[in-house]
Protein backbone atom coordinates (compact mmCIF):
# COMPACT_ATOMS: atom_id res chain seq x y z
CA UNK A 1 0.00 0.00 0.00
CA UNK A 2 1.51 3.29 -0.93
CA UNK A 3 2.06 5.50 1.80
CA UNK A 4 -0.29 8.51 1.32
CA UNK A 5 -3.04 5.79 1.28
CA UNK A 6 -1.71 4.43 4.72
CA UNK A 7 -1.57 8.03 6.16
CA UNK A 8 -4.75 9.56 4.74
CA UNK A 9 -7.11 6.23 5.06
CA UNK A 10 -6.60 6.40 8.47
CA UNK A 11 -7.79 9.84 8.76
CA UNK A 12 -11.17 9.30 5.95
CA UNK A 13 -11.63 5.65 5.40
CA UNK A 14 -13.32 6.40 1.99
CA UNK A 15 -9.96 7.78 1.12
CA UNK A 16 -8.69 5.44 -2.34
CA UNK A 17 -5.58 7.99 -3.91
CA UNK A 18 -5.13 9.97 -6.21
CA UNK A 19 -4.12 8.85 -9.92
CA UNK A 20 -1.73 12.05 -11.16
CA UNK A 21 -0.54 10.27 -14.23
CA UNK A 22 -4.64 10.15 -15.20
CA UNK A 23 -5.05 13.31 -14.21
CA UNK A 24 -2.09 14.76 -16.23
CA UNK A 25 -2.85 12.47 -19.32
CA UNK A 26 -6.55 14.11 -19.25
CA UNK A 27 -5.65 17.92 -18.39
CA UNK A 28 -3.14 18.09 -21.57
CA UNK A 29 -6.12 16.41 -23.68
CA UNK A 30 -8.04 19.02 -22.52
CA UNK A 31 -6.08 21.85 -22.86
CA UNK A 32 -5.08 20.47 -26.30
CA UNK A 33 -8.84 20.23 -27.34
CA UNK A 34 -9.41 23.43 -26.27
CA UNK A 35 -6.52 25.01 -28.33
CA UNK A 36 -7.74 23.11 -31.11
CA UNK A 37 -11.20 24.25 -30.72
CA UNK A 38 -9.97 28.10 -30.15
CA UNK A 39 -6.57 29.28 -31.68
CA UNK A 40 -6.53 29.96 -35.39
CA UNK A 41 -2.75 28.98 -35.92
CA UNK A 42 -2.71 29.53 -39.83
CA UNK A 43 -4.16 33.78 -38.36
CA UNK A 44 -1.12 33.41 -36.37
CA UNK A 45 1.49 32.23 -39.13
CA UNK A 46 0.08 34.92 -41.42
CA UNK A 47 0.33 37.79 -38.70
CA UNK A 48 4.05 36.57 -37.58
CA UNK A 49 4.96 36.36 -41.53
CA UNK A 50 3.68 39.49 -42.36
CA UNK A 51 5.60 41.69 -39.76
C-alpha cells in the first residue's frame, strides 16, 4: 500500500488515492482540445509572416 493511502485512510476511510498520471494524461487532452477548438494557428502564421 503506498504510503499517502496508509496516512490519509486512516484519517477518511473512503480515502482510495489519487491517480496524477490520469489526471495529467486528461488535463493536456483538454487543454489540447481546447486550443484546437480556439486558436486559429494559420491567423497566427500569417500575422508573424507578415511583420
Amino acid at each position: 500500500m503506498p504510503f499517502a493511502i496508509k496516512i490519509f485512510h486512516r484519517l477518511n476511510k473512503k480515502y482510495k488515492g489519487y491517480n496524477f498520471k490520469a489526471f495529467k494524461k486528461e488535463t493536456i487532452a483538454d487543454f489540447a482540445e481546447h486550443i484546437a477548438l480556439h486558436v486559429n494557428i494559420d491567423a497566427i502564421h500569417k500575422a508573424l509572416d507578415d511583420t
